[in-house]
N, C-alpha and C. Protein backbone atom coordinates (compact mmCIF):
# COMPACT_ATOMS: atom_id res chain seq x y z
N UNK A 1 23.36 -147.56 292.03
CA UNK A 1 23.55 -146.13 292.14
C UNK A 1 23.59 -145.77 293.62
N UNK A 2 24.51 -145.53 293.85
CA UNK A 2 24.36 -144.46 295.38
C UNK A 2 24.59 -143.13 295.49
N UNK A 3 24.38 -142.35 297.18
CA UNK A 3 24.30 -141.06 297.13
C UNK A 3 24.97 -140.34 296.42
N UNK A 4 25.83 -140.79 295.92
CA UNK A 4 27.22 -139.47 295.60
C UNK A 4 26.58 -139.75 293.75
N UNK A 5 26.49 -141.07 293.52
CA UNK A 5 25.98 -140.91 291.68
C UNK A 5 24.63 -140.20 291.84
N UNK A 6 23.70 -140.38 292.88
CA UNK A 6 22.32 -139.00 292.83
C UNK A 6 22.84 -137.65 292.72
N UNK A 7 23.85 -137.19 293.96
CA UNK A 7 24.05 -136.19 293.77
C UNK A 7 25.01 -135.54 292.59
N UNK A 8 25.51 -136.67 291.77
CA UNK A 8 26.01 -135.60 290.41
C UNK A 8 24.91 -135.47 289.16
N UNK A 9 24.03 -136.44 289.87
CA UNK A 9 23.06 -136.60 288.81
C UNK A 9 22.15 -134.82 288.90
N UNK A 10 21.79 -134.66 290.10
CA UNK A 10 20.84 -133.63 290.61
C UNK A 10 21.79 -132.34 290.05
N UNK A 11 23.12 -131.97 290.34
CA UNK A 11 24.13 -131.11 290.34
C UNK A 11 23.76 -131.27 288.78
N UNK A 12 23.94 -131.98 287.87
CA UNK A 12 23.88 -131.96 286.33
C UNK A 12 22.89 -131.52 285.86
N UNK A 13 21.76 -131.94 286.44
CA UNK A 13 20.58 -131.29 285.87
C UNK A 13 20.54 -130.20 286.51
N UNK A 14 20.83 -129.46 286.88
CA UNK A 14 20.56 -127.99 287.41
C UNK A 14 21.42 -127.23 286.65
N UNK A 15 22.69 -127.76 286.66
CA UNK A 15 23.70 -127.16 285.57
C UNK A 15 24.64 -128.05 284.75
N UNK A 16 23.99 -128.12 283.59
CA UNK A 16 24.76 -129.31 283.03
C UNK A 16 26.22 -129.09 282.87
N UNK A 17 26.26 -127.10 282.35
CA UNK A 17 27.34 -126.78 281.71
C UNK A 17 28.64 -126.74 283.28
N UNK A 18 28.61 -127.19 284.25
CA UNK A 18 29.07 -127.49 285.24
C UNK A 18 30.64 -128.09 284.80
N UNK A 19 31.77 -127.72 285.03
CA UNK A 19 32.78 -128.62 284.81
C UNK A 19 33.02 -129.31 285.97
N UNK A 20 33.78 -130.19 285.83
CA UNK A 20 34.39 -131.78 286.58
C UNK A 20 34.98 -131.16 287.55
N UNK A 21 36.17 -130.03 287.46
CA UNK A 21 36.92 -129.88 288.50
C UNK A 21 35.45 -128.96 289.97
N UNK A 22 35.04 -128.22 289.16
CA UNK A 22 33.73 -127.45 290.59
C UNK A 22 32.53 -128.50 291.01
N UNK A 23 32.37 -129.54 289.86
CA UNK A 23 31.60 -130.44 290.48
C UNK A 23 32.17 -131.39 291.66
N UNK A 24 33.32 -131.75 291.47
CA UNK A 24 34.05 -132.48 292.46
C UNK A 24 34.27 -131.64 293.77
N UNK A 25 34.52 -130.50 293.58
CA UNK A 25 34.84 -129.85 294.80
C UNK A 25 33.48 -129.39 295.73
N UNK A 26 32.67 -129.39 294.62
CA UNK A 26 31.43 -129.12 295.24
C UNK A 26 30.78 -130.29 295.99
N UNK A 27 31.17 -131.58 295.86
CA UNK A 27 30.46 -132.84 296.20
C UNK A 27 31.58 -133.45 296.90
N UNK A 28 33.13 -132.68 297.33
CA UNK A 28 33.90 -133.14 298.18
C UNK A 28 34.44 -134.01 298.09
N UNK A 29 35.11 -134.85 296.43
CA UNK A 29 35.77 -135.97 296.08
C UNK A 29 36.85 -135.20 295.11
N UNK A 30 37.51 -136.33 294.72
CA UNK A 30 38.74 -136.24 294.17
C UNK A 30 38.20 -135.40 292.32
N UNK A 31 38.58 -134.69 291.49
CA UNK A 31 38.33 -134.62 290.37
C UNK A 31 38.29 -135.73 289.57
N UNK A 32 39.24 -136.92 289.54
CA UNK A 32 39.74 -137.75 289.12
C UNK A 32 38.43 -139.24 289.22
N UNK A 33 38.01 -138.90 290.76
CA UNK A 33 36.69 -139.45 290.78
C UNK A 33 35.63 -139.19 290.24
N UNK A 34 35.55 -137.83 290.01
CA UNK A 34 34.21 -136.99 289.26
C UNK A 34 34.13 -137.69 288.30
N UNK A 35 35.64 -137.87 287.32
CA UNK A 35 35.05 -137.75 286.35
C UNK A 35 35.17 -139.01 285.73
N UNK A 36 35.54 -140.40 286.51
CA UNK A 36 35.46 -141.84 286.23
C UNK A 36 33.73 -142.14 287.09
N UNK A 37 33.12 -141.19 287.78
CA UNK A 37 31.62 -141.33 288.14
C UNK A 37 30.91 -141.04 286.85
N UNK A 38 30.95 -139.81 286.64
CA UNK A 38 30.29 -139.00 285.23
C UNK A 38 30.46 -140.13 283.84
N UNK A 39 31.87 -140.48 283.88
CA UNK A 39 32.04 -141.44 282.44
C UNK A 39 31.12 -142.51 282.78
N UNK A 40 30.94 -143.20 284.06
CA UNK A 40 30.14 -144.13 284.28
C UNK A 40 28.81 -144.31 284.45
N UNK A 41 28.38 -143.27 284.92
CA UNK A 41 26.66 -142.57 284.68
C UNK A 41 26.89 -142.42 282.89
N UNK A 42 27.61 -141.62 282.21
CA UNK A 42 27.28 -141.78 280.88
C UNK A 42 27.26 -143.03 280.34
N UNK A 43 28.29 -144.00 280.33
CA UNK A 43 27.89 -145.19 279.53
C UNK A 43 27.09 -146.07 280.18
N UNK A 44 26.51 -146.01 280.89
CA UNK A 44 25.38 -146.79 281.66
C UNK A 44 24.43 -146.27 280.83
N UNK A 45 24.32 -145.29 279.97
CA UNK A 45 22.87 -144.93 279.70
C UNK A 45 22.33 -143.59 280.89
N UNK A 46 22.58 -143.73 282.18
CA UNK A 46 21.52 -143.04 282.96
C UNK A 46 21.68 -141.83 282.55
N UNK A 47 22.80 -141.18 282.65
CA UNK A 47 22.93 -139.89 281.92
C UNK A 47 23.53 -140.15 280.37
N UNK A 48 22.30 -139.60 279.51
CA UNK A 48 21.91 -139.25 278.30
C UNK A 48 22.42 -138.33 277.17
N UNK A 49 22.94 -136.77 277.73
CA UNK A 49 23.26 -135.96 277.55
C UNK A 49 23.33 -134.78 278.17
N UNK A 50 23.46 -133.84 277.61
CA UNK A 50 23.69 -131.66 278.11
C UNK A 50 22.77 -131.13 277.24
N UNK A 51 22.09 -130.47 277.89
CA UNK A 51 21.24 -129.61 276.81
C UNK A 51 21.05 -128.15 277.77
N UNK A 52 20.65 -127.58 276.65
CA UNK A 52 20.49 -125.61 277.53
C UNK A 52 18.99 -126.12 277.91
N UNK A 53 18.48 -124.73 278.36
CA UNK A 53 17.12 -124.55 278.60
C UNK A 53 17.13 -123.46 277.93
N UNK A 54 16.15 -122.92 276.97
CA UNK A 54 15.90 -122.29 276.20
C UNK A 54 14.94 -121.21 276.17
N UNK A 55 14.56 -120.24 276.31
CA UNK A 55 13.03 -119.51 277.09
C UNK A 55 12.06 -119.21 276.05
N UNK A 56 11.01 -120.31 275.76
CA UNK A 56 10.68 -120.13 274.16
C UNK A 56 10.06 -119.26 273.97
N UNK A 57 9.69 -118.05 274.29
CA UNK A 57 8.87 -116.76 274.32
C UNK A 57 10.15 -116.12 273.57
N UNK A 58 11.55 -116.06 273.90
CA UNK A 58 12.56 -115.41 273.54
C UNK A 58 12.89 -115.97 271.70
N UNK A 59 11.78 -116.98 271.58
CA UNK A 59 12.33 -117.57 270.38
C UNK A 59 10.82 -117.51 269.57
N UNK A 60 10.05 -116.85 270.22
CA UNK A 60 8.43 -116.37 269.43
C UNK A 60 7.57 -117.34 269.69
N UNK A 61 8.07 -118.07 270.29
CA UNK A 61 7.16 -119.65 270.40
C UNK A 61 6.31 -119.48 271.67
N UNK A 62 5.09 -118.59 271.38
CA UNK A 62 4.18 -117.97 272.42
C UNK A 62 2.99 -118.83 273.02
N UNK A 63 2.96 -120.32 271.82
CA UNK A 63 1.68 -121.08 272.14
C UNK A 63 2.11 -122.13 272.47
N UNK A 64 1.82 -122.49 273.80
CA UNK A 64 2.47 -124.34 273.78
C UNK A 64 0.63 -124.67 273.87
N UNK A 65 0.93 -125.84 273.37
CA UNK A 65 -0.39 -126.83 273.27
C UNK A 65 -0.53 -128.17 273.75
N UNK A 66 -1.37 -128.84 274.16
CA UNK A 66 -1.06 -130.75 274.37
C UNK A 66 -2.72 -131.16 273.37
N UNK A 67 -1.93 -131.62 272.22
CA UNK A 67 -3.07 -132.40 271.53
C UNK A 67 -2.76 -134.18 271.44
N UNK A 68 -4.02 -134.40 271.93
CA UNK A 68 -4.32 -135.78 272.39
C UNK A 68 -4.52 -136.01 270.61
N UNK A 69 -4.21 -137.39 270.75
CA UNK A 69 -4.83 -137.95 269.05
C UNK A 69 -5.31 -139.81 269.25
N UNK A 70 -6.03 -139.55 268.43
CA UNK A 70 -6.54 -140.89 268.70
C UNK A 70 -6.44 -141.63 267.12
N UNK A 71 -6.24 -142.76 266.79
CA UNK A 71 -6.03 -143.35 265.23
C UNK A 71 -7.02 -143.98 265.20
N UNK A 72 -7.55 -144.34 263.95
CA UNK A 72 -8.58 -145.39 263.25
C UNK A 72 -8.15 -146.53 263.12
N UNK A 73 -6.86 -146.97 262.61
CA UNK A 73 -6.15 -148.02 262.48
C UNK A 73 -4.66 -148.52 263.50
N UNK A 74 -4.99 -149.87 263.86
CA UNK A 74 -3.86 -149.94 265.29
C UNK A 74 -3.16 -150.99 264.53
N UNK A 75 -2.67 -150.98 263.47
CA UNK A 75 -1.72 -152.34 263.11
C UNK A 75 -0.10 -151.59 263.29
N UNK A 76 0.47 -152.59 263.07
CA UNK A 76 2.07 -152.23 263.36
C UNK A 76 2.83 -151.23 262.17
N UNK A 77 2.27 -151.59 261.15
CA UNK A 77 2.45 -150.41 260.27
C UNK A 77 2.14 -148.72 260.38
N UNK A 78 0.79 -149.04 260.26
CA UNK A 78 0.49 -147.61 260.62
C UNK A 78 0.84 -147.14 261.77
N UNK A 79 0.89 -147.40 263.11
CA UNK A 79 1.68 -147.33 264.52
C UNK A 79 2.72 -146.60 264.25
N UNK A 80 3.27 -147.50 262.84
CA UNK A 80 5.33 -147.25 263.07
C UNK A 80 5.47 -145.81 261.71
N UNK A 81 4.41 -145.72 260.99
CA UNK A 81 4.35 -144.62 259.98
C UNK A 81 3.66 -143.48 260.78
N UNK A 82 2.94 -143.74 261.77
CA UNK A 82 2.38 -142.41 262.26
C UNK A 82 4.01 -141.30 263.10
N UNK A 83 4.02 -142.75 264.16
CA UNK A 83 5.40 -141.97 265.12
C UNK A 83 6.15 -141.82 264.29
N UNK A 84 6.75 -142.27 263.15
CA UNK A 84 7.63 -141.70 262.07
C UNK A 84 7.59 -140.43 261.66
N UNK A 85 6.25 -140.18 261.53
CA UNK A 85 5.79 -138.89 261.14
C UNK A 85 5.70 -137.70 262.28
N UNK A 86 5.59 -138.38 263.58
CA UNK A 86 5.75 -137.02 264.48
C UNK A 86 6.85 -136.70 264.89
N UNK A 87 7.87 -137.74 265.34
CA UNK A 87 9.35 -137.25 264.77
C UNK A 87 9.97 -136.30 264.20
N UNK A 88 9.09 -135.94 263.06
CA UNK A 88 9.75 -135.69 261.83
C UNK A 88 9.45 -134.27 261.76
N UNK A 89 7.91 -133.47 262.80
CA UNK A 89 7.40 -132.05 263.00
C UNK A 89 8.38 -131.72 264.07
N UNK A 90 8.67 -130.81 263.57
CA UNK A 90 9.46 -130.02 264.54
C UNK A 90 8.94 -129.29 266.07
N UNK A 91 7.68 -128.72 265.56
CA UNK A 91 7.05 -128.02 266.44
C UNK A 91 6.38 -129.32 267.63
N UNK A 92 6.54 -130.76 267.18
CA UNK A 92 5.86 -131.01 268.34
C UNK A 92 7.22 -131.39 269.05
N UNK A 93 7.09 -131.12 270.50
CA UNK A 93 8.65 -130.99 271.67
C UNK A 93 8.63 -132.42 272.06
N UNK A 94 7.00 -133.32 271.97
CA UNK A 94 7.53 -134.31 272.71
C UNK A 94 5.99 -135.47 272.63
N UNK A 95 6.34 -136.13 272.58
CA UNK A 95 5.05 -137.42 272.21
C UNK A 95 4.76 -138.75 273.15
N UNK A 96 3.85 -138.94 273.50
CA UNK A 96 3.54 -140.07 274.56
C UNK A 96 2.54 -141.14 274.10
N UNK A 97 3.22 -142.05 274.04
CA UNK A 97 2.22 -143.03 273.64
C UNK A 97 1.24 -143.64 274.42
N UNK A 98 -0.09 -143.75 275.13
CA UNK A 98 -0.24 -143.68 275.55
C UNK A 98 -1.55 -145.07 276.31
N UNK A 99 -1.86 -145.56 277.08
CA UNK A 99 -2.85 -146.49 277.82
C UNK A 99 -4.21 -145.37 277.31
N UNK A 100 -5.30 -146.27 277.28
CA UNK A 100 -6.83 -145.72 277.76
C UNK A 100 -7.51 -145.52 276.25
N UNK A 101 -8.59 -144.38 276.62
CA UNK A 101 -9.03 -143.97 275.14
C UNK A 101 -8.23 -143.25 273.97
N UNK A 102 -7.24 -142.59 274.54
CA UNK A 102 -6.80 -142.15 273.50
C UNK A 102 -5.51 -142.43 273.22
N UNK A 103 -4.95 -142.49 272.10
CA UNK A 103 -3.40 -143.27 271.64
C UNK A 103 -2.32 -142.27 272.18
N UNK A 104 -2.58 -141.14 272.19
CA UNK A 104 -0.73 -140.12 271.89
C UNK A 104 -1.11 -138.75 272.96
N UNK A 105 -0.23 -138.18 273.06
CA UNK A 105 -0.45 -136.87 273.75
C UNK A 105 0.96 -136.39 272.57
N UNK A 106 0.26 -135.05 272.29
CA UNK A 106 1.98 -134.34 271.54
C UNK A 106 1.61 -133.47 272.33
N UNK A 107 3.17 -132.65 272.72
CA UNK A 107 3.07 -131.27 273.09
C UNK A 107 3.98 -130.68 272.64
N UNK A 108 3.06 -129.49 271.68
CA UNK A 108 3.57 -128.64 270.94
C UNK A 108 4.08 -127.56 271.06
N UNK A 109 4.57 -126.61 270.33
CA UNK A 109 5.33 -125.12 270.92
C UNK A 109 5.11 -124.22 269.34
N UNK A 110 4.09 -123.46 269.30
CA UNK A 110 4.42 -122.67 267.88
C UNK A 110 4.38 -121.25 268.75
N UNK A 111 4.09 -120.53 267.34
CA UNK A 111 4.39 -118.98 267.55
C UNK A 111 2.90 -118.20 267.65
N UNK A 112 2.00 -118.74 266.53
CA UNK A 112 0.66 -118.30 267.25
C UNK A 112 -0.69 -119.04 266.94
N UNK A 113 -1.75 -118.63 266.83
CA UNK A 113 -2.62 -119.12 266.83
C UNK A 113 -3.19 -119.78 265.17
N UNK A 114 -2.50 -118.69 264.08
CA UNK A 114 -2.70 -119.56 263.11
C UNK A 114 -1.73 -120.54 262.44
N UNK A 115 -0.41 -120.43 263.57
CA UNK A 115 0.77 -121.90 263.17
C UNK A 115 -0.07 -122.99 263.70
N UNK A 116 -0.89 -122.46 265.04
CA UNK A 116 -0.98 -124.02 265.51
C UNK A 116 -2.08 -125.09 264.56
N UNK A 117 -2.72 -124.00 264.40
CA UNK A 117 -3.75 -124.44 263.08
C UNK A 117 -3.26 -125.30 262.16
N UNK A 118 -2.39 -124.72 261.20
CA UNK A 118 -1.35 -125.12 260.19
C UNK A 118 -1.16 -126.73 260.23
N UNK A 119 -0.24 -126.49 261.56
CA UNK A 119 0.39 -127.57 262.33
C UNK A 119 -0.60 -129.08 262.47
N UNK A 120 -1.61 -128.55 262.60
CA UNK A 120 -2.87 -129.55 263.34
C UNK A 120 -3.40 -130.09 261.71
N UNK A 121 -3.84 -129.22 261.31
CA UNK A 121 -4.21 -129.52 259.70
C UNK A 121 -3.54 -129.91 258.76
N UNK A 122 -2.11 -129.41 258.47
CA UNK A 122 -1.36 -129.78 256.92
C UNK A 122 -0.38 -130.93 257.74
N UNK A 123 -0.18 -130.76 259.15
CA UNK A 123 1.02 -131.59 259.76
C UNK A 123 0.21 -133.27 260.31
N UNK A 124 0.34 -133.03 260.97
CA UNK A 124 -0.99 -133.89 262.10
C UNK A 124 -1.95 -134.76 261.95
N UNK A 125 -2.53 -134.26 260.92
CA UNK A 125 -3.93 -134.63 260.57
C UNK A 125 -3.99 -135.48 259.53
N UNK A 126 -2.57 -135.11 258.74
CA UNK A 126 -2.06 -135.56 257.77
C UNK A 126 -1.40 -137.29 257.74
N UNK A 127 -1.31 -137.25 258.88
CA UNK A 127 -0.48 -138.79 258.72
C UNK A 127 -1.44 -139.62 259.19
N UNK A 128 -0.31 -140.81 258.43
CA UNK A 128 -0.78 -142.06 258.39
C UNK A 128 -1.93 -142.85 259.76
N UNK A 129 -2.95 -143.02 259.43
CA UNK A 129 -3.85 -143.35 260.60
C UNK A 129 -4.58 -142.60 261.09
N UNK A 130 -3.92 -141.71 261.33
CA UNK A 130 -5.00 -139.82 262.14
C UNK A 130 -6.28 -140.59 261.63
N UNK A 131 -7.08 -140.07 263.04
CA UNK A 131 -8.38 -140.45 263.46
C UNK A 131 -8.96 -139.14 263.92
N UNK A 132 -8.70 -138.35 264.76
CA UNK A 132 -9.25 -137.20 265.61
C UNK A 132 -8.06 -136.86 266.42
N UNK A 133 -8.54 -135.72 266.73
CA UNK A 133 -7.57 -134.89 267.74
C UNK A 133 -7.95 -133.91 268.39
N UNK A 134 -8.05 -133.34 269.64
CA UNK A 134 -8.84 -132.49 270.90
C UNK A 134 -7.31 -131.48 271.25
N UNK A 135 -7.36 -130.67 271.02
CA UNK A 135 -6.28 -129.63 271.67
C UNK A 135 -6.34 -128.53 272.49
N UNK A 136 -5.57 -128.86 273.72
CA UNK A 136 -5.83 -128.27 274.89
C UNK A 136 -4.47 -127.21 274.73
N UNK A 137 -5.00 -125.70 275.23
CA UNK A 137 -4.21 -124.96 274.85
C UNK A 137 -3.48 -124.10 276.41
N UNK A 138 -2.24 -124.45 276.60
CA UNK A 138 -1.64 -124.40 277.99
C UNK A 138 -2.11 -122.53 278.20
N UNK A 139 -2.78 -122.49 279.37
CA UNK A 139 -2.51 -120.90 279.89
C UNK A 139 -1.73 -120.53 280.61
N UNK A 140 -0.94 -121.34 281.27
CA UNK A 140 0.06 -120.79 281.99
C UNK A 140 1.11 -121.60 282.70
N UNK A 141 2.42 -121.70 282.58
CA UNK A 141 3.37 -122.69 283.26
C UNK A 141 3.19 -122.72 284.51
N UNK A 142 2.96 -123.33 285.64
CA UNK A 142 2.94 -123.69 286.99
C UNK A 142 4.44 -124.08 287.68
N UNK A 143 4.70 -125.47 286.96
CA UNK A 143 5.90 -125.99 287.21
C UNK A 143 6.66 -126.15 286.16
N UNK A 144 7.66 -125.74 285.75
CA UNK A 144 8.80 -125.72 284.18
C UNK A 144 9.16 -127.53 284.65
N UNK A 145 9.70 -128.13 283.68
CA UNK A 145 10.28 -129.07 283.65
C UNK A 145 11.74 -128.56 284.05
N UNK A 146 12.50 -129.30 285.37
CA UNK A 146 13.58 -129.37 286.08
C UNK A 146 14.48 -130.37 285.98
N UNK A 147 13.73 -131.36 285.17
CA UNK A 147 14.19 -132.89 285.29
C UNK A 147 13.66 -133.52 285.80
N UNK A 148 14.25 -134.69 286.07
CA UNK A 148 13.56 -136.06 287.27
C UNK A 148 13.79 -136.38 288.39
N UNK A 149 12.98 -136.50 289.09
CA UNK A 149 12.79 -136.92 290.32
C UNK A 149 14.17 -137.90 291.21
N UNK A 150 14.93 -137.47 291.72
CA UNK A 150 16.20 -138.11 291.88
C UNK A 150 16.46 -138.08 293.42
N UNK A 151 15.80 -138.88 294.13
CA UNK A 151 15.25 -138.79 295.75
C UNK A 151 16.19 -140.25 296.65
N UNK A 152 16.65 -140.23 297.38
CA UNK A 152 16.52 -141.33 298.08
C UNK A 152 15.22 -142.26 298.05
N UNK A 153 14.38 -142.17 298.51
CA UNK A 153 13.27 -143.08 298.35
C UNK A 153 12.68 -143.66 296.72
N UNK A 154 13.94 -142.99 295.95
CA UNK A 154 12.75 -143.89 294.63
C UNK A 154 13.28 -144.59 294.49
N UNK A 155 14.97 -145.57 295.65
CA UNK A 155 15.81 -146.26 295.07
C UNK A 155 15.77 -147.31 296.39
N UNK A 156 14.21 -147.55 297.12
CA UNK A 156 13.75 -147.94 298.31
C UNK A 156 12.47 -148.91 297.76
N UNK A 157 11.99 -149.78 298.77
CA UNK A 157 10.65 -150.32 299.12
C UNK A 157 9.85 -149.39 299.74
N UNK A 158 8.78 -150.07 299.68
CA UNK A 158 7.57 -149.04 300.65
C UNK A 158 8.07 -149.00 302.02
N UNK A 159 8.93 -149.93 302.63
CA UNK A 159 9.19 -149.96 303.97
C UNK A 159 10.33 -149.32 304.08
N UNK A 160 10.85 -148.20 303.07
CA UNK A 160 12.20 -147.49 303.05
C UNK A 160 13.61 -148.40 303.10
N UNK A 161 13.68 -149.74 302.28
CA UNK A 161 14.74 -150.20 302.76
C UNK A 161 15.30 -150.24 300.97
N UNK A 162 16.62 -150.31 300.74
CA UNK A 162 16.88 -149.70 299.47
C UNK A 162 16.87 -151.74 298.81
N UNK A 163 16.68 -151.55 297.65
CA UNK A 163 15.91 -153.03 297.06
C UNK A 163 16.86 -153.00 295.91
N UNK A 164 17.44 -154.81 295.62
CA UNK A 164 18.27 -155.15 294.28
C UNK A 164 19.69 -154.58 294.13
N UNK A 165 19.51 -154.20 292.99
CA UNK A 165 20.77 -154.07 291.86
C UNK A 165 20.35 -152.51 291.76
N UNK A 166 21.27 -151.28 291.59
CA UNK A 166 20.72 -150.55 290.65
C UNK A 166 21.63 -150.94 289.17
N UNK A 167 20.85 -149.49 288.71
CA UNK A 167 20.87 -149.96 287.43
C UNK A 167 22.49 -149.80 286.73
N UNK A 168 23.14 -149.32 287.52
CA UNK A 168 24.71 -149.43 287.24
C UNK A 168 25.23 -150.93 287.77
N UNK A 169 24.32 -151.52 287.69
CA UNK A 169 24.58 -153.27 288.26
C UNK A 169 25.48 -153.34 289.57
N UNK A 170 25.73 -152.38 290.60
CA UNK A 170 26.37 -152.58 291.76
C UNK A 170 25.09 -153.03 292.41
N UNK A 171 25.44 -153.91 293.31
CA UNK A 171 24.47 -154.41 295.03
C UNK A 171 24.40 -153.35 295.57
N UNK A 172 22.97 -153.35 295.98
CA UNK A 172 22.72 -152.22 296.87
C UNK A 172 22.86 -153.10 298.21
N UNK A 173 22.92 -152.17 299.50
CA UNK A 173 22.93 -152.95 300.71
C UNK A 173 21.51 -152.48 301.18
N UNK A 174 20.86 -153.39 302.26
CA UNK A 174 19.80 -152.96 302.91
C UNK A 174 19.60 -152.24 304.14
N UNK A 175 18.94 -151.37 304.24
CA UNK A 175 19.40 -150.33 305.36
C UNK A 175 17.91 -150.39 306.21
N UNK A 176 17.80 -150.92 307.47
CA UNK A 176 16.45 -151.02 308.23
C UNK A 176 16.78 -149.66 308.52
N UNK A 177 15.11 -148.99 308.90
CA UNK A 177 15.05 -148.19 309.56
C UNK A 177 14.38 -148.26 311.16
């Protein structure tokens, strides 16, 4: 990956709905290049998809939550029937499996205080393995999710010199400073 695939990467996540011809002109290459870069960030995997941003207050969804869960049982079954099952709730946005004492982080999005209930009890609590669960209830956004971190230095050594292959399998060159 080099500068010009960061910078359509950064340009995309800010505005996905961006077309080829203003992205190119905006990043000072050919259209024709834009959009044999873009096809190539897409089938590489690195870029994933387009999605909106959505303002979930505008959609009643007034409570976000992060409930940690911890299971009784760690075999490969129950593992693969639990995440099956959080998948499958709508209300949770997003699931982490996780190192340490506790197995999962979900973070949820309902509308109020007795969905999240609902959610925790008839949804949650309900599947396969559930052991316990602690739910921390967000008071206030700080930083929105923007995307990822897409820097010169995360494609470096500690000594700033750029390291390997990226992941579009081109050679990187090494650049002393």
């Amino acid at each position: 990956m080099d500068k010009l695939d960061q910078k359509i990467l950064k340009a995309l996540q800010a505005s996905g709905r961006k077309k080829n011809a203003d992205l190119a002109r905006e990043l000072g290459v050919a259209p024709s290049t834009m959009l044999d870069r873009v096809r190539r960030l897409e089938d590489s995997g690195i870029l994933k998809g387009y999605r909106a941003t959505i303002d979930p207050k505008r959609l009643n969804l007034n409570i976000q939550a992060f409930i940690s869960v911890s299971l009784y049982r760690h075999d490969t079954i129950d593992i693969r029937k639990f995440e099956d099952g959080i998948r499958r709730i709508p209300y949770v946005r997003a699931c982490y499996h996780l190192t340490g004492r506790l197995d999962y982080l979900l973070h949820v999005a309902v509308q109020d205080m007795a969905q999240l209930g609902k959610l925790i009890k008839n949804e949650i609590a309900s599947l396969p393995s559930f052991g316990k669960s602690e739910t921390f209830l967000a008071l206030s956004e700080i930083k929105p999710d923007n995307g990822w971190p897409i820097e010169d230095d995360l494609f470096a050594d500690s000594e700033g010199k750029e390291t390997g292959k990226s992941s579009l399998g081109e050679s990187k060159r090494t650049n002393s400073k």
